[in-house]
PDB file of N, CA and C in Angstrom:
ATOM      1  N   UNK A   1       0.852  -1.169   0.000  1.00  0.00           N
ATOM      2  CA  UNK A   1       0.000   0.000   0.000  1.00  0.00           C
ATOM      3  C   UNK A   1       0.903   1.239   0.000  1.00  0.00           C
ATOM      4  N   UNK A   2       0.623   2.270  -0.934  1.00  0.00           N
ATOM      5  CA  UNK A   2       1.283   3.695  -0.727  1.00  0.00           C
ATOM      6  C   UNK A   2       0.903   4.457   0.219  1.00  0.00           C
ATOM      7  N   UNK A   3       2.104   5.615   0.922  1.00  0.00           N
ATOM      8  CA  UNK A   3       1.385   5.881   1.363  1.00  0.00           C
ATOM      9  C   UNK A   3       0.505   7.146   0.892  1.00  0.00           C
ATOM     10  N   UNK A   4       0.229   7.769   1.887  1.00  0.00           N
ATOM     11  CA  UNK A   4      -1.346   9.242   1.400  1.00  0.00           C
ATOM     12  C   UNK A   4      -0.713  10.032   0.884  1.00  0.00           C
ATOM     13  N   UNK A   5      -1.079  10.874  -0.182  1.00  0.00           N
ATOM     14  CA  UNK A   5      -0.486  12.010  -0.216  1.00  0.00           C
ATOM     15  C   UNK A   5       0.024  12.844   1.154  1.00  0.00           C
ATOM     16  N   UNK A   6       0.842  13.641   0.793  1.00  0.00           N
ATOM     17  CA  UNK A   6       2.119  14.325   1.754  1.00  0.00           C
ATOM     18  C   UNK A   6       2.754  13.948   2.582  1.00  0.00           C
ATOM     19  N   UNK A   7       2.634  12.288   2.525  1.00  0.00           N
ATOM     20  CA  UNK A   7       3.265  11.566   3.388  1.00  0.00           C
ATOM     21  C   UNK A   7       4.482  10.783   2.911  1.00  0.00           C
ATOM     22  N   UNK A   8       4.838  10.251   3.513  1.00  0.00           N
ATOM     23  CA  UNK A   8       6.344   9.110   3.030  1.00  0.00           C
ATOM     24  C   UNK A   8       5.950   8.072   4.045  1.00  0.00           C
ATOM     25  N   UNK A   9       6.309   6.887   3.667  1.00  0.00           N
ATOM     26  CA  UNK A   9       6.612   5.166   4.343  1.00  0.00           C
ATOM     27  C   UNK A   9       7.866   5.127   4.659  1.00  0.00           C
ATOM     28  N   UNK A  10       8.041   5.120   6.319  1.00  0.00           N
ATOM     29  CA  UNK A  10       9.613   4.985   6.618  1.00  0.00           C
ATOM     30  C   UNK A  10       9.441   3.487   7.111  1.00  0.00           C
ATOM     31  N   UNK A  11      11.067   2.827   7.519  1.00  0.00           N
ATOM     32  CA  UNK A  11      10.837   2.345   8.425  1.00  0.00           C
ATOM     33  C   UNK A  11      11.773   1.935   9.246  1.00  0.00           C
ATOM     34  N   UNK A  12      11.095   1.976  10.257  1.00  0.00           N
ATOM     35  CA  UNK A  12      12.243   2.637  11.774  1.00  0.00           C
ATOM     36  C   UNK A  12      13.605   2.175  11.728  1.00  0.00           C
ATOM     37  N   UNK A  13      14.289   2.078  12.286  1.00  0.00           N
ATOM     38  CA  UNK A  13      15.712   1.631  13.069  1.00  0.00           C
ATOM     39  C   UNK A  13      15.784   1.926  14.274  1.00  0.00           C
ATOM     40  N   UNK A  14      14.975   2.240  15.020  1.00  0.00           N
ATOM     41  CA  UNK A  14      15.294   1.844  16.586  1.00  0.00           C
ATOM     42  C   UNK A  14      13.594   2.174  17.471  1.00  0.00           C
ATOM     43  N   UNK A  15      13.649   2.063  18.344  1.00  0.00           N
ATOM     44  CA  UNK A  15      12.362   2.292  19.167  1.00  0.00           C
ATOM     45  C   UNK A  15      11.946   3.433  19.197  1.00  0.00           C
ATOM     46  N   UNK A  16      10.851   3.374  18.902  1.00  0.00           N
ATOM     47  CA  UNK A  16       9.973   5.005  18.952  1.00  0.00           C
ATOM     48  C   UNK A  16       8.951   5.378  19.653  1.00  0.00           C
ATOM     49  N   UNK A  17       8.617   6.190  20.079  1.00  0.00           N
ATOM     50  CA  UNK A  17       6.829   6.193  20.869  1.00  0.00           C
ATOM     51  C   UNK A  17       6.303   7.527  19.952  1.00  0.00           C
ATOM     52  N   UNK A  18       4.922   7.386  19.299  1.00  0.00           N
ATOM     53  CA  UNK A  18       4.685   8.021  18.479  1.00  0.00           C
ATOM     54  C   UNK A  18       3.300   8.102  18.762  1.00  0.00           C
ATOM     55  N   UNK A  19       2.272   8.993  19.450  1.00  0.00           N
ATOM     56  CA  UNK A  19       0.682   9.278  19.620  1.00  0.00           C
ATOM     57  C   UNK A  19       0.622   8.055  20.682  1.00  0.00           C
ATOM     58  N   UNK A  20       1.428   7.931  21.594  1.00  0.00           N
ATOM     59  CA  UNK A  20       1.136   7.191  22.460  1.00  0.00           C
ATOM     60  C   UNK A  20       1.459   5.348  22.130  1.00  0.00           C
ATOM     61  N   UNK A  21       2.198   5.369  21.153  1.00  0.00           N
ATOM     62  CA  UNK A  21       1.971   3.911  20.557  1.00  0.00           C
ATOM     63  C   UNK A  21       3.722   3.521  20.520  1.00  0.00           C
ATOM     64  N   UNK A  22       3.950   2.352  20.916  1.00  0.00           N
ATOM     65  CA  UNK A  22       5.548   1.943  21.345  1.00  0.00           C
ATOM     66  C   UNK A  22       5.756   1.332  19.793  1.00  0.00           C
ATOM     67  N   UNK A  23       6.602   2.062  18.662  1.00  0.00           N
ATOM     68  CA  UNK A  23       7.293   1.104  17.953  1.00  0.00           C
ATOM     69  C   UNK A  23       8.370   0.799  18.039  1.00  0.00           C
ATOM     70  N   UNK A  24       8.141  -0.447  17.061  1.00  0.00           N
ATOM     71  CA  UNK A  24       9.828  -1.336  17.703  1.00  0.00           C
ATOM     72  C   UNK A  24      10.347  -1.306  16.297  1.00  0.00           C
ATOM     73  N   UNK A  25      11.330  -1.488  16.218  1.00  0.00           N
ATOM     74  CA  UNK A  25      12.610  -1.347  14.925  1.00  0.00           C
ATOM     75  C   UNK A  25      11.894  -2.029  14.324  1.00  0.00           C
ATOM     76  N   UNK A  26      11.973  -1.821  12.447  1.00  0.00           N
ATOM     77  CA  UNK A  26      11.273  -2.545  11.326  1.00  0.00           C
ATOM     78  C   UNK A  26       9.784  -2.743  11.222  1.00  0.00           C
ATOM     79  N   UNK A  27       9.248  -1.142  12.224  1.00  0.00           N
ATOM     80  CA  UNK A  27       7.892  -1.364  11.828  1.00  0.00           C
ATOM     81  C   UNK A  27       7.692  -0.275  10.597  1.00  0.00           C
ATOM     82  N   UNK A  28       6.771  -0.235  10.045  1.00  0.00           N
ATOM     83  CA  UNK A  28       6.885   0.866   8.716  1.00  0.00           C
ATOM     84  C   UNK A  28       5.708   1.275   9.084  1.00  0.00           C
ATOM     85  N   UNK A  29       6.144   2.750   8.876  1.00  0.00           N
ATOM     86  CA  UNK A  29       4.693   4.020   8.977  1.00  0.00           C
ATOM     87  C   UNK A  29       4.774   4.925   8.448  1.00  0.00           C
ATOM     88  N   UNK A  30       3.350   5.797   7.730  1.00  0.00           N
ATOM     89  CA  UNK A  30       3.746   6.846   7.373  1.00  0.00           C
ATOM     90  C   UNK A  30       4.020   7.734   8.166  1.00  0.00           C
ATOM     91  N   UNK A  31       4.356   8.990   7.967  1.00  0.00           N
ATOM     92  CA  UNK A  31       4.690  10.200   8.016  1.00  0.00           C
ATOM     93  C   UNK A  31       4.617  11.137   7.201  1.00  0.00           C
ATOM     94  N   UNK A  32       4.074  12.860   7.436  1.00  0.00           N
ATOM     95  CA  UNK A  32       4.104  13.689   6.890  1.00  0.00           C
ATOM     96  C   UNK A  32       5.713  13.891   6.327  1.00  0.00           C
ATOM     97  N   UNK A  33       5.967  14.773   5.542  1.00  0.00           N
ATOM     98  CA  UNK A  33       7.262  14.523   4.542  1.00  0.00           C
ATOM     99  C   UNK A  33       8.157  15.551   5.665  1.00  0.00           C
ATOM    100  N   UNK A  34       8.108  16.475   6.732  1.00  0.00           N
ATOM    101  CA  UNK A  34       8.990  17.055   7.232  1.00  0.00           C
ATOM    102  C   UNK A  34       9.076  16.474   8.657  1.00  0.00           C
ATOM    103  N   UNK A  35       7.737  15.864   9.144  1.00  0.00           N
ATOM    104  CA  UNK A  35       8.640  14.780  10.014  1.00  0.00           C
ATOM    105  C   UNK A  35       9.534  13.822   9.790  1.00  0.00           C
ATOM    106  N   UNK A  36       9.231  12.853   8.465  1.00  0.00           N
ATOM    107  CA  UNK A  36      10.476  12.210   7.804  1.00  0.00           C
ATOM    108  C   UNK A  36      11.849  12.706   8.112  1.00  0.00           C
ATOM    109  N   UNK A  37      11.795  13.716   7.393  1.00  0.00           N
ATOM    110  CA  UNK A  37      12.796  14.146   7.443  1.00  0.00           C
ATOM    111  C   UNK A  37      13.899  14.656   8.886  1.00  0.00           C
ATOM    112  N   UNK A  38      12.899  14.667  10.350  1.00  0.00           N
ATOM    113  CA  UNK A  38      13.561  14.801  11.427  1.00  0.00           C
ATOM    114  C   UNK A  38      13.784  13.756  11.780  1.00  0.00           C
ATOM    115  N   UNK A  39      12.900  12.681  11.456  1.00  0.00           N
ATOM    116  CA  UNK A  39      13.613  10.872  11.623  1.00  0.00           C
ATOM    117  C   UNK A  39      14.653  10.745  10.955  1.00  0.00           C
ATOM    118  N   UNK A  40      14.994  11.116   9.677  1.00  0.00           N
ATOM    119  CA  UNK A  40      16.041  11.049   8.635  1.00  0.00           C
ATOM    120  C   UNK A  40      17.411  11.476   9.404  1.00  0.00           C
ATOM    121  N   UNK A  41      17.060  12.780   9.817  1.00  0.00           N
ATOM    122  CA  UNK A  41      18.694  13.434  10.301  1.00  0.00           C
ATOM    123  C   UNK A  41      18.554  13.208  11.663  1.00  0.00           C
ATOM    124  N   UNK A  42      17.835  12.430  12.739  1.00  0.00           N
ATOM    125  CA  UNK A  42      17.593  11.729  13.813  1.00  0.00           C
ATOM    126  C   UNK A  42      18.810  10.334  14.141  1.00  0.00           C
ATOM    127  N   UNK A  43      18.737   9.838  12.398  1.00  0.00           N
ATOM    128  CA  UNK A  43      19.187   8.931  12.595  1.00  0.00           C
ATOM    129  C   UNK A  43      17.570   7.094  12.591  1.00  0.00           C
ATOM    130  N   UNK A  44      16.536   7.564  12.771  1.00  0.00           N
ATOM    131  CA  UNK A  44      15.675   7.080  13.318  1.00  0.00           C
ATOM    132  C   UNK A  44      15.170   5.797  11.664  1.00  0.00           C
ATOM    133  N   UNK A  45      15.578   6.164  10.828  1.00  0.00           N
ATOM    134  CA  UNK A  45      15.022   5.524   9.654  1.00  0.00           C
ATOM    135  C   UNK A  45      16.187   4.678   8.995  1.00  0.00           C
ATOM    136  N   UNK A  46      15.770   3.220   8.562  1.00  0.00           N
ATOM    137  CA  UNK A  46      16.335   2.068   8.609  1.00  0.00           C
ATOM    138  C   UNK A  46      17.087   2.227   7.233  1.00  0.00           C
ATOM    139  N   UNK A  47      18.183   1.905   6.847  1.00  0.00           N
ATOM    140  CA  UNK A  47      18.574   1.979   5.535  1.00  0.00           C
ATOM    141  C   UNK A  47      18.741   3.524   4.838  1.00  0.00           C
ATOM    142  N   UNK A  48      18.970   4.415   5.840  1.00  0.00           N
ATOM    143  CA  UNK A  48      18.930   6.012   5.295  1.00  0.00           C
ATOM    144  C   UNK A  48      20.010   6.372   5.574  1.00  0.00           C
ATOM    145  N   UNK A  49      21.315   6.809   5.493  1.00  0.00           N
ATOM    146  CA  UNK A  49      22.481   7.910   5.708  1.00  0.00           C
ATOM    147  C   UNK A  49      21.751   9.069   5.356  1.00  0.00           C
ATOM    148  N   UNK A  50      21.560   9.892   6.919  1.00  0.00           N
ATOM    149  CA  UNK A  50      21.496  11.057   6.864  1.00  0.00           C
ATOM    150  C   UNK A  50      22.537  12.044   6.128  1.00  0.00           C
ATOM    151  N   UNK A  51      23.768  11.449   6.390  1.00  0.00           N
ATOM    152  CA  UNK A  51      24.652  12.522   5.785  1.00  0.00           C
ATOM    153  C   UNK A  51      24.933  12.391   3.959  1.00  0.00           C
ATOM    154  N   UNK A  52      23.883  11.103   3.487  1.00  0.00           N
ATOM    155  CA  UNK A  52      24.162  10.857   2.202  1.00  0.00           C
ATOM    156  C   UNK A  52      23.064  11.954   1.698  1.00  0.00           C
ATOM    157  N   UNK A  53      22.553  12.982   0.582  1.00  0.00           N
ATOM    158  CA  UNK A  53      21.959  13.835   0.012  1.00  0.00           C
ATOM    159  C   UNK A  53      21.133  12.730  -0.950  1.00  0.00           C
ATOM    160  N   UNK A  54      21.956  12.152  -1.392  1.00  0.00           N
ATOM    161  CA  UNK A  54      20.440  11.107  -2.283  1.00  0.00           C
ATOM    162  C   UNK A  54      20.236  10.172  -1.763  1.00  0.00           C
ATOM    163  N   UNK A  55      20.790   9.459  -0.835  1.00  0.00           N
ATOM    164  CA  UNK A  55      19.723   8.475   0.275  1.00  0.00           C
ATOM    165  C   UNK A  55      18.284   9.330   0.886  1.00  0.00           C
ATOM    166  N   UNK A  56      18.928  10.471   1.303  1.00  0.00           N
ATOM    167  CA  UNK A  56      17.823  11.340   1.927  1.00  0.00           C
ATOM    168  C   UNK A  56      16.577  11.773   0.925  1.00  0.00           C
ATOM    169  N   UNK A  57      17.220  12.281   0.129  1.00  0.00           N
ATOM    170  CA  UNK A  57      15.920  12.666  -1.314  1.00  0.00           C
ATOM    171  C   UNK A  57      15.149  11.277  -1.552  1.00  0.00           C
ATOM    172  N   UNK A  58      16.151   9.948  -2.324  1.00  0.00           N
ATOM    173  CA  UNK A  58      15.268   8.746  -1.923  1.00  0.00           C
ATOM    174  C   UNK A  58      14.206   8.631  -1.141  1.00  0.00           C
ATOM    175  N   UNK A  59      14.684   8.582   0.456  1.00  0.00           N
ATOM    176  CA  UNK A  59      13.816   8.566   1.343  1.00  0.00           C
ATOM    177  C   UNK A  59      12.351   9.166   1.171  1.00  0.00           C
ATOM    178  N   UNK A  60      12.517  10.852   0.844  1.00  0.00           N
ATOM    179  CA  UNK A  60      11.828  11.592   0.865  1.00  0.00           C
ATOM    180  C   UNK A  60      10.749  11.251  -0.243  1.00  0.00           C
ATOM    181  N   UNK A  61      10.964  10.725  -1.434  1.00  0.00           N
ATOM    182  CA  UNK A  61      10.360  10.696  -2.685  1.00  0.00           C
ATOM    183  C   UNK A  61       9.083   9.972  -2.206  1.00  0.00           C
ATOM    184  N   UNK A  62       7.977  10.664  -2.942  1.00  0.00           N
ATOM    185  CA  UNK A  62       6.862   9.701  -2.926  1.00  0.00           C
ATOM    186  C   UNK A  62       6.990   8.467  -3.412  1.00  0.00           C
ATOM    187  N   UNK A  63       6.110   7.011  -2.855  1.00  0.00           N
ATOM    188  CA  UNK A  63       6.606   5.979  -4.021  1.00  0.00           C
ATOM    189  C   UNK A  63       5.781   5.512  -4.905  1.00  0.00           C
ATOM    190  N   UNK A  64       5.880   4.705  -5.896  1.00  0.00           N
ATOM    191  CA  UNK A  64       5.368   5.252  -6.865  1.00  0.00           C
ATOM    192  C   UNK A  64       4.389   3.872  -6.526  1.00  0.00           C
ATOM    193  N   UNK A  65       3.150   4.150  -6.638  1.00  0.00           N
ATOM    194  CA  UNK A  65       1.795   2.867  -6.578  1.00  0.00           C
ATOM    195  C   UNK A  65       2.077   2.163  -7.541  1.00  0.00           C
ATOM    196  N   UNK A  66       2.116   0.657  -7.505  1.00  0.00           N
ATOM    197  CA  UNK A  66       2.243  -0.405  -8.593  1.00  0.00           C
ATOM    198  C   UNK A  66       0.732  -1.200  -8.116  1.00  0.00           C
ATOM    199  N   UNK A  67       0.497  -1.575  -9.264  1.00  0.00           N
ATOM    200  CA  UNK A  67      -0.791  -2.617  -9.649  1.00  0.00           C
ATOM    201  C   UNK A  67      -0.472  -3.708  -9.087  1.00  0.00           C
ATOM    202  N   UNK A  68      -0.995  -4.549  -7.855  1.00  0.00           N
ATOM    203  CA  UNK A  68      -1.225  -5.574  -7.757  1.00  0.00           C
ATOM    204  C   UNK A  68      -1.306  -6.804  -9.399  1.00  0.00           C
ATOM    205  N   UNK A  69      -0.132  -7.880  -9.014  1.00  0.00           N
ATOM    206  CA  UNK A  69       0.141  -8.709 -10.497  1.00  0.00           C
ATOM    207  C   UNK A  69      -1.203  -9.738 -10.005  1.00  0.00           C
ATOM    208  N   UNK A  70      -1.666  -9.819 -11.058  1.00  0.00           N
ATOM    209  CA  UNK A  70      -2.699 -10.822 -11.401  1.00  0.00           C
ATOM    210  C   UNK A  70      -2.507 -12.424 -11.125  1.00  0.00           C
ATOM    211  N   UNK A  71      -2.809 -13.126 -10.145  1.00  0.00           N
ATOM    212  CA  UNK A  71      -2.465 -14.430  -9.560  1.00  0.00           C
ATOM    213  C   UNK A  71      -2.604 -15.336 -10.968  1.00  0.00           C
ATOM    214  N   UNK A  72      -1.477 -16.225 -11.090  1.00  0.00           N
ATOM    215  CA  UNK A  72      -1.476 -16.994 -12.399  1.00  0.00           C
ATOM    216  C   UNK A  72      -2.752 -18.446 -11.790  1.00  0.00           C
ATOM    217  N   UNK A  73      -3.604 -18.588 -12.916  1.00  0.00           N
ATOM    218  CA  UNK A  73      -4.292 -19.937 -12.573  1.00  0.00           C
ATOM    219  C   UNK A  73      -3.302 -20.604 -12.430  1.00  0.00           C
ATOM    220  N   UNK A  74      -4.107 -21.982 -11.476  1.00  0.00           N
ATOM    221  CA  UNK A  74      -3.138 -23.049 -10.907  1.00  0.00           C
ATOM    222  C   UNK A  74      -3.074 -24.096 -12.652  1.00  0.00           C
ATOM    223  N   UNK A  75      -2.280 -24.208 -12.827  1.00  0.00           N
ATOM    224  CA  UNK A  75      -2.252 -25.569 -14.089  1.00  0.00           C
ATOM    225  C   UNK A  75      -3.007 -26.896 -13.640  1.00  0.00           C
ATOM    226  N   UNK A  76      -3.599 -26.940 -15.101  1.00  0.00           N
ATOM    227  CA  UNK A  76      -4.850 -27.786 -14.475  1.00  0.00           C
ATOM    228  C   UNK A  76      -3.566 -29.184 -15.327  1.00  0.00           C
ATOM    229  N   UNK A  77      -2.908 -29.989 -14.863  1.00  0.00           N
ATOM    230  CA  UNK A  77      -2.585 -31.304 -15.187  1.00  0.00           C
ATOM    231  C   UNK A  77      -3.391 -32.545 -14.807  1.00  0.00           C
ATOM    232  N   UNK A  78      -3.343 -33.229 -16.156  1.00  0.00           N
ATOM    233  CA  UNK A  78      -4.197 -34.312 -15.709  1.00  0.00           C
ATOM    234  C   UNK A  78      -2.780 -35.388 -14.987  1.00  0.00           C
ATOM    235  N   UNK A  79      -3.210 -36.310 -14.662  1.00  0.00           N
ATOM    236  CA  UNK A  79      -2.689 -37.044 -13.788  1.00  0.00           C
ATOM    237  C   UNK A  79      -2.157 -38.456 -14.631  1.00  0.00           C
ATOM    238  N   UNK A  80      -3.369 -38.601 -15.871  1.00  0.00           N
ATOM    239  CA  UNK A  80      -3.229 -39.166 -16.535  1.00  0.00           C
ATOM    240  C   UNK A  80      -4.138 -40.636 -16.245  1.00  0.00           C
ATOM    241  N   UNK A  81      -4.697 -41.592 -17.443  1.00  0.00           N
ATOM    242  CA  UNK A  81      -5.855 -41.786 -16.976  1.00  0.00           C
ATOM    243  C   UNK A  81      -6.127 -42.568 -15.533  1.00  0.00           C
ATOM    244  N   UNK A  82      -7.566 -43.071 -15.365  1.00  0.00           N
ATOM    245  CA  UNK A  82      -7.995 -43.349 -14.626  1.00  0.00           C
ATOM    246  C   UNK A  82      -7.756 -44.532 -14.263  1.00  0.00           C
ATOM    247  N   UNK A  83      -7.012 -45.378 -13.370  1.00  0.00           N
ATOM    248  CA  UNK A  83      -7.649 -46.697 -13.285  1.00  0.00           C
ATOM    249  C   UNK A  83      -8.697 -47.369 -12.217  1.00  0.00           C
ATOM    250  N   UNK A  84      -9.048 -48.729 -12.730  1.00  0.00           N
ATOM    251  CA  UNK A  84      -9.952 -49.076 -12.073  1.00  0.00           C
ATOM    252  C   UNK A  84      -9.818 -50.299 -11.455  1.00  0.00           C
TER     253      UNK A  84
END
């Protein structure tokens, strides 16, 4: 799922308490795009170097919604015939 407009999908690297709610490392949430960004140079977001300029823009970028792929039918094999 994307997230809402003006938001970004982080996800954590260390423990957070956020509206009263305890997260634990590797949970993913949104965020408005300038709180991101105080998790970002916090240190608080998993896979981000704050001090890298395009890790951070990365981060920041909306992402882009992809289409759910269409489940392939199961192959119907016969078994081959019947015996009796």
């Amino acid at each position: 799922m994307a997230a809402a407009p003006g938001t970004v999908r982080i996800t954590l690297a260390h423990h957070f308490d956020r509206d009263g709610a305890q997260l634990l490392p590797g949970d993913e949430i949104d965020v408005p795009t300038h709180e991101a960004r105080k998790l970002i140079t916090a240190g608080y977001v998993a896979g981000v170097d704050p001090n890298d300029p395009e890790a951070v823009a990365k981060a920041l970028a909306p992402a882009i919604e992809r289409k759910p792929s269409m489940a392939k039918p199961p192959a119907n094999k016969a078994a081959g015939p019947a015996s009796e």
